[in-house]
PDB file of N, CA and C in Angstrom:
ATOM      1  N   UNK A   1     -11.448 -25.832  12.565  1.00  0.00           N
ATOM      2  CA  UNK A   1     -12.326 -25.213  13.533  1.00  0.00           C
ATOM      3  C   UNK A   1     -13.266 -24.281  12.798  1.00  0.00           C
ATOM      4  N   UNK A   2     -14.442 -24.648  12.878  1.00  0.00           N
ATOM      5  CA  UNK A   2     -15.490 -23.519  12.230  1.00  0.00           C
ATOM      6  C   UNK A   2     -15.573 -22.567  13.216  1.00  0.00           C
ATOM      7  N   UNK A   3     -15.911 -21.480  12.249  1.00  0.00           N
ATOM      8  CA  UNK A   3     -16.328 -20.289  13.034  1.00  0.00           C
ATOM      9  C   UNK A   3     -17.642 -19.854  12.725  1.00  0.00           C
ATOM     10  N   UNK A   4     -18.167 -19.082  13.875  1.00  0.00           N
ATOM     11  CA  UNK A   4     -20.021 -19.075  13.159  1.00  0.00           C
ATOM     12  C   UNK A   4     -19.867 -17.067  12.689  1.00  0.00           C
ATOM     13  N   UNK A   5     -20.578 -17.129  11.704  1.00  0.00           N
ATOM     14  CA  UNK A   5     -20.800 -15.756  11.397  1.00  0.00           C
ATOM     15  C   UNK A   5     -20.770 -14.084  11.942  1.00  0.00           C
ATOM     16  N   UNK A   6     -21.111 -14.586  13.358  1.00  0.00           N
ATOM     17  CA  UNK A   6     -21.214 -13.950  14.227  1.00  0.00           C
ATOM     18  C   UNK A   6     -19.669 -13.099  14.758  1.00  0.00           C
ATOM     19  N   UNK A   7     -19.249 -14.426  14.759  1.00  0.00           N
ATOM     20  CA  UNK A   7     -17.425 -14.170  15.050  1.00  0.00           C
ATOM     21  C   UNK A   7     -16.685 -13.749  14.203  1.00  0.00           C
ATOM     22  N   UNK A   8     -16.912 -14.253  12.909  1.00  0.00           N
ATOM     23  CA  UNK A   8     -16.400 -13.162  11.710  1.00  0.00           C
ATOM     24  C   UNK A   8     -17.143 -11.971  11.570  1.00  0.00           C
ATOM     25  N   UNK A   9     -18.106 -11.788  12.205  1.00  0.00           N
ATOM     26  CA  UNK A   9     -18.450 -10.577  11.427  1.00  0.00           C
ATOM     27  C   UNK A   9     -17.717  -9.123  12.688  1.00  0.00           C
ATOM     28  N   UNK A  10     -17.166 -10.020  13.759  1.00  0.00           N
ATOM     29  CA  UNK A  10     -17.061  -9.300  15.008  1.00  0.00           C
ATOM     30  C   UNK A  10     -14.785  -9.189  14.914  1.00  0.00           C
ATOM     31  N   UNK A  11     -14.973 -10.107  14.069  1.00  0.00           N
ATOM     32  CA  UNK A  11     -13.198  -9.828  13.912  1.00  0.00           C
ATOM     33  C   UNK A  11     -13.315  -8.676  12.906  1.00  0.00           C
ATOM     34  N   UNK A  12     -14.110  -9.227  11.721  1.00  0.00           N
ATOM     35  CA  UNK A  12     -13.612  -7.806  10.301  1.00  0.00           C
ATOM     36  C   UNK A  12     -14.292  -6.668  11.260  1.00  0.00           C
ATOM     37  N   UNK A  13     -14.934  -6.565  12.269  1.00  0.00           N
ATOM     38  CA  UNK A  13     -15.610  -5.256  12.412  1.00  0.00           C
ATOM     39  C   UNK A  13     -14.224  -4.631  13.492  1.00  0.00           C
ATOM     40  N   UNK A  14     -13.159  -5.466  14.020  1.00  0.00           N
ATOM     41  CA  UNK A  14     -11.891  -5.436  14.649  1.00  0.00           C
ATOM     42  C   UNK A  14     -11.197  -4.633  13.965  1.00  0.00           C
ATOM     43  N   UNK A  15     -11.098  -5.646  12.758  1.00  0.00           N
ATOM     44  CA  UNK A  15      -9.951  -5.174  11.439  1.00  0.00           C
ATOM     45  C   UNK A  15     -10.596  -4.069  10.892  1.00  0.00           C
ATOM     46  N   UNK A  16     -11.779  -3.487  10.923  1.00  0.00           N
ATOM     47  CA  UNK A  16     -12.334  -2.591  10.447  1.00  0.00           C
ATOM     48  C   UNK A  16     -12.530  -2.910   9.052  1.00  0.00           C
ATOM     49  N   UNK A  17     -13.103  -4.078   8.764  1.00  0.00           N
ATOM     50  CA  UNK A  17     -13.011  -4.675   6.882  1.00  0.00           C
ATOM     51  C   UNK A  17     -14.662  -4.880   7.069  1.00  0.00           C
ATOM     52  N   UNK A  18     -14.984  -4.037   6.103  1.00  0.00           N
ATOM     53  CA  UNK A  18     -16.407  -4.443   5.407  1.00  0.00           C
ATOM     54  C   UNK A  18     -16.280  -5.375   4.305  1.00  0.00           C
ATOM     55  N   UNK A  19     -16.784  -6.293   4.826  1.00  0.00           N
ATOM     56  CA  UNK A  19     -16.928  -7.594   3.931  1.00  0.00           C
ATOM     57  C   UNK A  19     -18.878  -7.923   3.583  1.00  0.00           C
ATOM     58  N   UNK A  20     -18.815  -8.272   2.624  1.00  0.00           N
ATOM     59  CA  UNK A  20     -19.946  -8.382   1.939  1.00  0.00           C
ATOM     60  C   UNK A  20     -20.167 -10.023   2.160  1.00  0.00           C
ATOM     61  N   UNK A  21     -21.196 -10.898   1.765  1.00  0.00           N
ATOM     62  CA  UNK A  21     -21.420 -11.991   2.116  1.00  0.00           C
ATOM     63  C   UNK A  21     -20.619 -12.912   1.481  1.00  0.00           C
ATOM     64  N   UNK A  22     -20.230 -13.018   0.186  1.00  0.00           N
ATOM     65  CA  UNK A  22     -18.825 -14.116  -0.149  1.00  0.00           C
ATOM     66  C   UNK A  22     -17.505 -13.400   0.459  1.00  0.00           C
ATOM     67  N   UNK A  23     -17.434 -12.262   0.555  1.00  0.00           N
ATOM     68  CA  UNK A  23     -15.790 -12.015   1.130  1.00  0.00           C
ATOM     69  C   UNK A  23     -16.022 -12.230   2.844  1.00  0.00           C
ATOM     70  N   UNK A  24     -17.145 -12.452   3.037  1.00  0.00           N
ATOM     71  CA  UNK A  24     -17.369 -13.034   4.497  1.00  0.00           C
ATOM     72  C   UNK A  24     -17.372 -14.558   4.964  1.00  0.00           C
ATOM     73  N   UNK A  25     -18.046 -15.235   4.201  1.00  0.00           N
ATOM     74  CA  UNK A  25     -17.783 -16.921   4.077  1.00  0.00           C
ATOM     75  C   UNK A  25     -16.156 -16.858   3.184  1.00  0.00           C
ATOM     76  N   UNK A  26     -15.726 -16.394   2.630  1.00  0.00           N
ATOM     77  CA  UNK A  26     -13.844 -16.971   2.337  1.00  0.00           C
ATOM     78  C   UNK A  26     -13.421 -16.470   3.427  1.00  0.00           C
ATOM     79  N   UNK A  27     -13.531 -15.342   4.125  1.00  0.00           N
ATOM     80  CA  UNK A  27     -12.729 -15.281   5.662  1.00  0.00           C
ATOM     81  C   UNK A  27     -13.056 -16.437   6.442  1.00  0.00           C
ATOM     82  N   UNK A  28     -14.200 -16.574   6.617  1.00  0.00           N
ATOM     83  CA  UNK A  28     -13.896 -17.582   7.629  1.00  0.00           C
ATOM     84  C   UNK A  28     -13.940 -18.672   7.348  1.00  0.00           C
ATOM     85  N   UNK A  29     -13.656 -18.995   5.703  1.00  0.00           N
ATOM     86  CA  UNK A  29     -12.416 -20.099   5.541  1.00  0.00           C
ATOM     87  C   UNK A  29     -11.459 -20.246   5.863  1.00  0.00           C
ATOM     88  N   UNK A  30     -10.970 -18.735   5.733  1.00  0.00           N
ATOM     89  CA  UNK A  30      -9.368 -18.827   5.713  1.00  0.00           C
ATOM     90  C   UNK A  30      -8.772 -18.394   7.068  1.00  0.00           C
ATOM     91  N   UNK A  31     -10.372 -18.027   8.142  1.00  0.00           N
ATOM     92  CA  UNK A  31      -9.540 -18.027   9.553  1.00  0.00           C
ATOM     93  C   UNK A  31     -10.014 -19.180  10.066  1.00  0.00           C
ATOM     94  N   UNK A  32     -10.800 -20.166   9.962  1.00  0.00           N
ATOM     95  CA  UNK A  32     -10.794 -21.036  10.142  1.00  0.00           C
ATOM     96  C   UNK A  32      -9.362 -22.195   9.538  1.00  0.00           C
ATOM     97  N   UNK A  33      -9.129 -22.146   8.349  1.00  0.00           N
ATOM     98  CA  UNK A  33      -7.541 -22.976   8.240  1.00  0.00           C
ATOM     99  C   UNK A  33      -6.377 -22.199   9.286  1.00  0.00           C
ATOM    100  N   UNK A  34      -6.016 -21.489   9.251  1.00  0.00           N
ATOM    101  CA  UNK A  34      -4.981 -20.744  10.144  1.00  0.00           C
ATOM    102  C   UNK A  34      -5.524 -21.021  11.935  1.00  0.00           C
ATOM    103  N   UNK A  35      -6.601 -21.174  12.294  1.00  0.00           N
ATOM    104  CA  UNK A  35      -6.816 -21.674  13.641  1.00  0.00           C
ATOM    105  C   UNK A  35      -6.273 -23.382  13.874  1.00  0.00           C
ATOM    106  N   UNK A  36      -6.841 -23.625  12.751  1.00  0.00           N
ATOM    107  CA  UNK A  36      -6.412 -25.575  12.339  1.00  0.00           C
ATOM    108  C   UNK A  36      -5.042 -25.230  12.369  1.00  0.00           C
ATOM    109  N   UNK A  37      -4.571 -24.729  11.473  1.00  0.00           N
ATOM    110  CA  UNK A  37      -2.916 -24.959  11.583  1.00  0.00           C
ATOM    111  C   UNK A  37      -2.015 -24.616  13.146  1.00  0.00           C
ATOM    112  N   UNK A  38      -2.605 -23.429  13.451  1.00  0.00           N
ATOM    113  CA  UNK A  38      -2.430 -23.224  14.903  1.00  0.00           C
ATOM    114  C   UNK A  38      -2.250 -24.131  15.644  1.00  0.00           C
ATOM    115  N   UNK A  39      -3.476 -25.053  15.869  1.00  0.00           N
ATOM    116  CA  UNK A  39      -3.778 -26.312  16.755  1.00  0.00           C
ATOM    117  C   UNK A  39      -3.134 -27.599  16.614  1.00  0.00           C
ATOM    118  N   UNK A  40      -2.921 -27.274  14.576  1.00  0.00           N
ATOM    119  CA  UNK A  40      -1.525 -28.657  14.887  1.00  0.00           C
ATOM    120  C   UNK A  40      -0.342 -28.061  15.449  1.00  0.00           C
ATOM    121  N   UNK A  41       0.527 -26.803  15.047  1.00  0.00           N
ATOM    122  CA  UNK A  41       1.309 -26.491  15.793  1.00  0.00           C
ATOM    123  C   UNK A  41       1.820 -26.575  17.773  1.00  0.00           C
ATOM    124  N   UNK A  42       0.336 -26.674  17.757  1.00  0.00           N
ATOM    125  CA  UNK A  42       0.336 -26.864  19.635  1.00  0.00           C
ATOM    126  C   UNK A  42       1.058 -28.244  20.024  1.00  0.00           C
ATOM    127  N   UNK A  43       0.087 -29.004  19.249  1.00  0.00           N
ATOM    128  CA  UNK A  43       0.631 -30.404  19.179  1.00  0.00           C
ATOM    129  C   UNK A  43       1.980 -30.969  19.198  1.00  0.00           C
ATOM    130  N   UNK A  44       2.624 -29.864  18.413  1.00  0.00           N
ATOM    131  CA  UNK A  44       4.547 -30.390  18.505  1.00  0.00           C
ATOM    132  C   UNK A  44       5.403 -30.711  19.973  1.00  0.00           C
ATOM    133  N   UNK A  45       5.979 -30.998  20.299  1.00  0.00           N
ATOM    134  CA  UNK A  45       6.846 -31.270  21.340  1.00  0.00           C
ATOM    135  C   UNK A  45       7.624 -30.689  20.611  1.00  0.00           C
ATOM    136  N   UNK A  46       8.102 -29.102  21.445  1.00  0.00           N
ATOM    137  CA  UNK A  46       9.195 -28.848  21.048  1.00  0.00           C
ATOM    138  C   UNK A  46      10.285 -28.056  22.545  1.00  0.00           C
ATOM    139  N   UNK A  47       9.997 -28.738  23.339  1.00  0.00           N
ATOM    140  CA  UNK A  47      10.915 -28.995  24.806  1.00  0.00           C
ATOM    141  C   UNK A  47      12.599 -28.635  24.554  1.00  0.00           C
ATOM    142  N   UNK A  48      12.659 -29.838  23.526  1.00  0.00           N
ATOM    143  CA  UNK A  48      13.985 -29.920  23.417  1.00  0.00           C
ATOM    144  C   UNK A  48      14.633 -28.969  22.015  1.00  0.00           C
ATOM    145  N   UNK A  49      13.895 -28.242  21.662  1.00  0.00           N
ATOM    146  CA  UNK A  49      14.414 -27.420  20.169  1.00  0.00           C
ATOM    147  C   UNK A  49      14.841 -26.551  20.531  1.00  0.00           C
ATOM    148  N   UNK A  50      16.342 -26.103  20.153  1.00  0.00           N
ATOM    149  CA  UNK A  50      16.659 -25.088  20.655  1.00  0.00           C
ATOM    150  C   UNK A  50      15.622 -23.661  20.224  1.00  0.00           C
ATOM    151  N   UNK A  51      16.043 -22.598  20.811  1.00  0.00           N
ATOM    152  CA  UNK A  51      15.267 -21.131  20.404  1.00  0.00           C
ATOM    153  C   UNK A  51      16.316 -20.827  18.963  1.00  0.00           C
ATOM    154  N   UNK A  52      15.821 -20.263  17.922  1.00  0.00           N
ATOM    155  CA  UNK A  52      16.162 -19.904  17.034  1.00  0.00           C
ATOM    156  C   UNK A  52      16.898 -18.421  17.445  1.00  0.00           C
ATOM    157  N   UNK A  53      18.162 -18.125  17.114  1.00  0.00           N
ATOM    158  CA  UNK A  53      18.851 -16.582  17.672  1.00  0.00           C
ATOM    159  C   UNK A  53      19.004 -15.451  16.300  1.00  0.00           C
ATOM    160  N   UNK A  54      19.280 -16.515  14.841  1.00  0.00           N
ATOM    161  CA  UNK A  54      19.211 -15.746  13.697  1.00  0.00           C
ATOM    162  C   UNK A  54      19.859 -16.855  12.969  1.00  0.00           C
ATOM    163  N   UNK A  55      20.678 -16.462  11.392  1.00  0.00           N
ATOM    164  CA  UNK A  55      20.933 -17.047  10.455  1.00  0.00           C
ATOM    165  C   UNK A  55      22.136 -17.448  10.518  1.00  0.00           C
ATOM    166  N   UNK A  56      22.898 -16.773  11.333  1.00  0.00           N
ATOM    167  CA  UNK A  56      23.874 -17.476  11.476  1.00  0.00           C
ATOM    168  C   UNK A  56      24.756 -17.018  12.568  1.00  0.00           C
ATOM    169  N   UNK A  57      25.962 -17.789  12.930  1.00  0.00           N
ATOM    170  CA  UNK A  57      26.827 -17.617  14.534  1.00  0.00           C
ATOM    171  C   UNK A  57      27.345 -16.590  14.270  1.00  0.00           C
ATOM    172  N   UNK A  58      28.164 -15.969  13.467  1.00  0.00           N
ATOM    173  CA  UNK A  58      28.824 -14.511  13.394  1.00  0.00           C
ATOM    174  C   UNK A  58      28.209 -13.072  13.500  1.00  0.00           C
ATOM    175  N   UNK A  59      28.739 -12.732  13.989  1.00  0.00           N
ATOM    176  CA  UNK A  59      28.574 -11.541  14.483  1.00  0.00           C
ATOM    177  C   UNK A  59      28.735 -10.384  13.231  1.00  0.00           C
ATOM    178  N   UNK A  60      27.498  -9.371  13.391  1.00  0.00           N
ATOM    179  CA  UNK A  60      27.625  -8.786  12.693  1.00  0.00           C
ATOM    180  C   UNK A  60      28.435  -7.194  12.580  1.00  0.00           C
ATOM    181  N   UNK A  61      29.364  -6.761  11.977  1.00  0.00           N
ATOM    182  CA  UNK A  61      30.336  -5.947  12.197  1.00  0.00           C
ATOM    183  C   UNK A  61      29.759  -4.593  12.307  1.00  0.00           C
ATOM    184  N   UNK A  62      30.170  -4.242  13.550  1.00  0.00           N
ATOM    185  CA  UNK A  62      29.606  -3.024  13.163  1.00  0.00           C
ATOM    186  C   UNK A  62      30.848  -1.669  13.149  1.00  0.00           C
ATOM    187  N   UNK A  63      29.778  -0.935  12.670  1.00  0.00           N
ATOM    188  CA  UNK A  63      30.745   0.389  11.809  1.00  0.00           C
ATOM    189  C   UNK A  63      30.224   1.867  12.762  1.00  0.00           C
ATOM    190  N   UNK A  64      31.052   3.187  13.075  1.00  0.00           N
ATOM    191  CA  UNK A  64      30.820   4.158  13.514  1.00  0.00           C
ATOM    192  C   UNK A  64      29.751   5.160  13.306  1.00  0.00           C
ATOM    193  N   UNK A  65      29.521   5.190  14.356  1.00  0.00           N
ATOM    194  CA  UNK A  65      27.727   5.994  14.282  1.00  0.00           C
ATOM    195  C   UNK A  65      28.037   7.370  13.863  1.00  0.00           C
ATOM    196  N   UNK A  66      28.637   7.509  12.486  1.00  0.00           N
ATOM    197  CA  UNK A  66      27.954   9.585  12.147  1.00  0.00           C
ATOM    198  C   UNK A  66      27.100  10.369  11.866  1.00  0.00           C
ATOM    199  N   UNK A  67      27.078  11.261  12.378  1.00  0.00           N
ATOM    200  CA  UNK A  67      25.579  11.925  11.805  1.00  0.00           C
ATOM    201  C   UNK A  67      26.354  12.197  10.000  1.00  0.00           C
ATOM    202  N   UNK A  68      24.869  12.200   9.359  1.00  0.00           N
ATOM    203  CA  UNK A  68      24.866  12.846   7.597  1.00  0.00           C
ATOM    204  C   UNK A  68      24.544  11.625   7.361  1.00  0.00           C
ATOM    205  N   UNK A  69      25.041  12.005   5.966  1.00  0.00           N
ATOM    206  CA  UNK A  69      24.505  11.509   5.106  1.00  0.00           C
ATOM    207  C   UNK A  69      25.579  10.474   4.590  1.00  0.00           C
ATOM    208  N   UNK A  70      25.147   9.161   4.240  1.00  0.00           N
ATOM    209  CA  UNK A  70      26.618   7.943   3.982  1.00  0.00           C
ATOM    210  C   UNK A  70      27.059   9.149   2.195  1.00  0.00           C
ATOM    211  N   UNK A  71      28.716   8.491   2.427  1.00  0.00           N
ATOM    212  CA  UNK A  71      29.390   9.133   1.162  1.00  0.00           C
ATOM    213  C   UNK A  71      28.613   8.241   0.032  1.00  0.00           C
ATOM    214  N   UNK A  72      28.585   8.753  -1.214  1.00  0.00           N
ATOM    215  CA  UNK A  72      28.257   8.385  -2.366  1.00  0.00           C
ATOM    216  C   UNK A  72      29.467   7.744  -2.971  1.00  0.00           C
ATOM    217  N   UNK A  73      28.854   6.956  -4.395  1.00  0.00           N
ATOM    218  CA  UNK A  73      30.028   5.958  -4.659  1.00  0.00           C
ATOM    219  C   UNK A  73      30.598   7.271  -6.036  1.00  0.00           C
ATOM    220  N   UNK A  74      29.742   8.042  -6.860  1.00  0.00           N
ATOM    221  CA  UNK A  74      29.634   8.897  -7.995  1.00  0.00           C
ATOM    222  C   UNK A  74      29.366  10.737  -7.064  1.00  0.00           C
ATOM    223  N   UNK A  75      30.517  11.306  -7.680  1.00  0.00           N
ATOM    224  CA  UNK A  75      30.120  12.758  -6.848  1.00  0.00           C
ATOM    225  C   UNK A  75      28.645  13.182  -7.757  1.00  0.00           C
ATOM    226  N   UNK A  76      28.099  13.942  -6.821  1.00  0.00           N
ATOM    227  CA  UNK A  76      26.880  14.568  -6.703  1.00  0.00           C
ATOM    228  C   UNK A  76      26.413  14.656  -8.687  1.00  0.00           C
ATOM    229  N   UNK A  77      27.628  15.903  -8.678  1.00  0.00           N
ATOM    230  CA  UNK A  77      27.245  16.416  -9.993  1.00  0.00           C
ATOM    231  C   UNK A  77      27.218  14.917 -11.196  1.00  0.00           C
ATOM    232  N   UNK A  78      27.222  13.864 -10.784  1.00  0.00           N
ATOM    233  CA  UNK A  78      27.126  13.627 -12.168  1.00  0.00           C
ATOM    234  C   UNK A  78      25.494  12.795 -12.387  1.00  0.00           C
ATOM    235  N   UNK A  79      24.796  12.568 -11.406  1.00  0.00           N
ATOM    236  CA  UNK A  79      23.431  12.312 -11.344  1.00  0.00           C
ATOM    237  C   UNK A  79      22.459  13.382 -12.358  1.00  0.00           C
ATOM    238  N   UNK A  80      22.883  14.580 -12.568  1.00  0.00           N
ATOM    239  CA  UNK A  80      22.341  15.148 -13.454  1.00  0.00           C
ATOM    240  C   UNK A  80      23.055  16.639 -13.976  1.00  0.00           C
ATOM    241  N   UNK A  81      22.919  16.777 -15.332  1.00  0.00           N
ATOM    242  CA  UNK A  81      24.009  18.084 -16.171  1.00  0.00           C
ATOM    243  C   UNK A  81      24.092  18.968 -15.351  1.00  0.00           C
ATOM    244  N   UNK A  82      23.016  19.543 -14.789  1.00  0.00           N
ATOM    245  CA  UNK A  82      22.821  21.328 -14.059  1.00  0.00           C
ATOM    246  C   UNK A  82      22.115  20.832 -12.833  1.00  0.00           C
ATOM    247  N   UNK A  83      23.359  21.813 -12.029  1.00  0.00           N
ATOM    248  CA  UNK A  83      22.875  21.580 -10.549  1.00  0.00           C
ATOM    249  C   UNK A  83      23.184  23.153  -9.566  1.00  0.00           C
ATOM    250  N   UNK A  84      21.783  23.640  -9.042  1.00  0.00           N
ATOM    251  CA  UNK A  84      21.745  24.886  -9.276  1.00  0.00           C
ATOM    252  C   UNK A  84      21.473  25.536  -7.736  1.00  0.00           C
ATOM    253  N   UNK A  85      22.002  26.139  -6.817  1.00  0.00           N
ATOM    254  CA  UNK A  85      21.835  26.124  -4.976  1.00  0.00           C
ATOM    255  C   UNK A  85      21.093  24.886  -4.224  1.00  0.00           C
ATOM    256  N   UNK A  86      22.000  23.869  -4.480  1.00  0.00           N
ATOM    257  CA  UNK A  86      21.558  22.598  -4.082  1.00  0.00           C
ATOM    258  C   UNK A  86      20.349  21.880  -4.605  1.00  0.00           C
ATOM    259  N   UNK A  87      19.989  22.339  -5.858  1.00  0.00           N
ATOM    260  CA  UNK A  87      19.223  21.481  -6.454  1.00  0.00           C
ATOM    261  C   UNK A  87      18.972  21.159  -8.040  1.00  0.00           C
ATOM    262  N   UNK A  88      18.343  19.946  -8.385  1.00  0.00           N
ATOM    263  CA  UNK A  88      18.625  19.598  -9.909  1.00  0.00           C
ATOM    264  C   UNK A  88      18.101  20.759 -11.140  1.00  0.00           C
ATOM    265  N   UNK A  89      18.926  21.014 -11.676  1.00  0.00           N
ATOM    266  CA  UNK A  89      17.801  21.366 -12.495  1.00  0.00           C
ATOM    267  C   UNK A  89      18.123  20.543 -13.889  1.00  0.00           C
ATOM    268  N   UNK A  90      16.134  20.609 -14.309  1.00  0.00           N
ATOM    269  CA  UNK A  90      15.646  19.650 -15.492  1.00  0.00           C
ATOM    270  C   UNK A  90      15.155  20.549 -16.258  1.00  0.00           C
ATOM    271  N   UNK A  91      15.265  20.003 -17.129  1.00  0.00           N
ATOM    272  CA  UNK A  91      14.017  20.573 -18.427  1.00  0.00           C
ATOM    273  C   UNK A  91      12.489  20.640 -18.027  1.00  0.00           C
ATOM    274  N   UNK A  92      11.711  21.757 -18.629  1.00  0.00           N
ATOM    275  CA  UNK A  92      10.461  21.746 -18.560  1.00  0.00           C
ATOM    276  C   UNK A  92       9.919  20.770 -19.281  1.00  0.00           C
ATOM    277  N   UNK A  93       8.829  20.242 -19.249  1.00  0.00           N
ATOM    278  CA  UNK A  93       8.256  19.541 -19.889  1.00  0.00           C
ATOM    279  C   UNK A  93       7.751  20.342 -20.583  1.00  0.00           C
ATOM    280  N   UNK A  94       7.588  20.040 -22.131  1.00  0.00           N
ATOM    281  CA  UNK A  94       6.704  20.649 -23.362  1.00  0.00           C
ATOM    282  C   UNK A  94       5.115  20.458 -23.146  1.00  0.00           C
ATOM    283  N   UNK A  95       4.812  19.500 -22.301  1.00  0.00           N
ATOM    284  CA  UNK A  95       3.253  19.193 -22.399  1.00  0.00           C
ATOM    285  C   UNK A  95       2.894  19.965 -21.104  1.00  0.00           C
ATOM    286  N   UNK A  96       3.661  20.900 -20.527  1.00  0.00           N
ATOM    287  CA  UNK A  96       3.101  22.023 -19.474  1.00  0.00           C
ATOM    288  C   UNK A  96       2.854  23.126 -20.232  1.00  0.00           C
ATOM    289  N   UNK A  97       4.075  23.325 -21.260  1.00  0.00           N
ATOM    290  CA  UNK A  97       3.582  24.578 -22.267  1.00  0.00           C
ATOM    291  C   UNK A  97       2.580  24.607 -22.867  1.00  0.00           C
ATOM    292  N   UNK A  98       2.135  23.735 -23.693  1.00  0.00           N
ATOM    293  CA  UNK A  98       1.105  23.199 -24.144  1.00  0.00           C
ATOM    294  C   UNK A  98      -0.266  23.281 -23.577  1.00  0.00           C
ATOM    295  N   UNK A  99      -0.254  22.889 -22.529  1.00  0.00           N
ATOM    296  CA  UNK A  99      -1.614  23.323 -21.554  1.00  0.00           C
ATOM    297  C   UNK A  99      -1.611  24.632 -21.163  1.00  0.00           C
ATOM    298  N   UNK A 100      -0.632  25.078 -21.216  1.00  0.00           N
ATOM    299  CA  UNK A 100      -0.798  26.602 -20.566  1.00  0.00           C
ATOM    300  C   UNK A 100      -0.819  27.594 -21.908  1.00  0.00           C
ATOM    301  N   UNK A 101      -0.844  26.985 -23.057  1.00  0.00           N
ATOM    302  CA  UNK A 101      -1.339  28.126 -23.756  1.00  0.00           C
ATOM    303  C   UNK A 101      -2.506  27.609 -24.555  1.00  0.00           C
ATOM    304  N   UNK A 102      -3.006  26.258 -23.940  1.00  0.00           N
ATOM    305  CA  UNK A 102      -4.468  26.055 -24.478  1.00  0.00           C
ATOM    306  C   UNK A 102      -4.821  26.695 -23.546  1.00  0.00           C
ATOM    307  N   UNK A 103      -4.718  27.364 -22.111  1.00  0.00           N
ATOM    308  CA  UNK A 103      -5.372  27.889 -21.122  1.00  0.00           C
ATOM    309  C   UNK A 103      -5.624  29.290 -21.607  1.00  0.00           C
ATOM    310  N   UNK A 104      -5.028  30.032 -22.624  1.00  0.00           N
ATOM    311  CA  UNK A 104      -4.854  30.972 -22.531  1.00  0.00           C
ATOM    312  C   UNK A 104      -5.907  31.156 -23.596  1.00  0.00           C
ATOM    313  N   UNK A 105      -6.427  30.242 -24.557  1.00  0.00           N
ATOM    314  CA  UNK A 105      -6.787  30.524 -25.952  1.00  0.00           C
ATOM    315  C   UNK A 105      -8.209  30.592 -25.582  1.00  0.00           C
ATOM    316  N   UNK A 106      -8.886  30.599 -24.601  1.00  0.00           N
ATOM    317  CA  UNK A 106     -10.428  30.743 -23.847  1.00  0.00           C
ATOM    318  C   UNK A 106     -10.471  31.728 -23.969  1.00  0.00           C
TER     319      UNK A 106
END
């Protein structure tokens, strides 16, 4: 199904896409194939197919709603050496020192 210019230029102005004149002729290539594919899709007889429900018949288990946070498999402290009123502490980076005393040498 072609589309005339007009209509692409009135969908990207939808999508809010500024398209320039080749990223405007490949759109409406490529909404023109996806309308085609559409239209064979219509075409199917599918009366008798069942509705798709998911991947598979079992049921998925479910587990107790708590508030927090799920337990960890490793306690806290070992994600990092020093851990200081609930939070990590790291090393400074050397290349902050560094800038801050080229800041100073002005």
């Amino acid at each position: 199904m072609a589309l005339s210019q007009t209509e692409v230029d009135q969908i990207a102005q939808l999508a809010r896409l500024a398209l320039g004149p080749d990223e405007r002729d490949a759109m409406a290539r490529d909404l023109a194939s996806i309308l085609d594919h559409m239209r064979e899709l219509e075409i199917l007889d599918v009366a008798d197919v069942a509705p798709m429900r998911g991947v598979s018949d079992h049921a998925a288990p479910m587990r107790a709603d708590e508030p927090g946070a799920d337990a960890l498999e490793h306690p806290i402290d070992d994600f990092a050496p020093a851990w200081e009123q609930g939070f990590f502490v790291v090393p400074r980076l050397a290349a902050l020192d560094a800038d801050a005393s080229a800041g100073d040498a002005s």
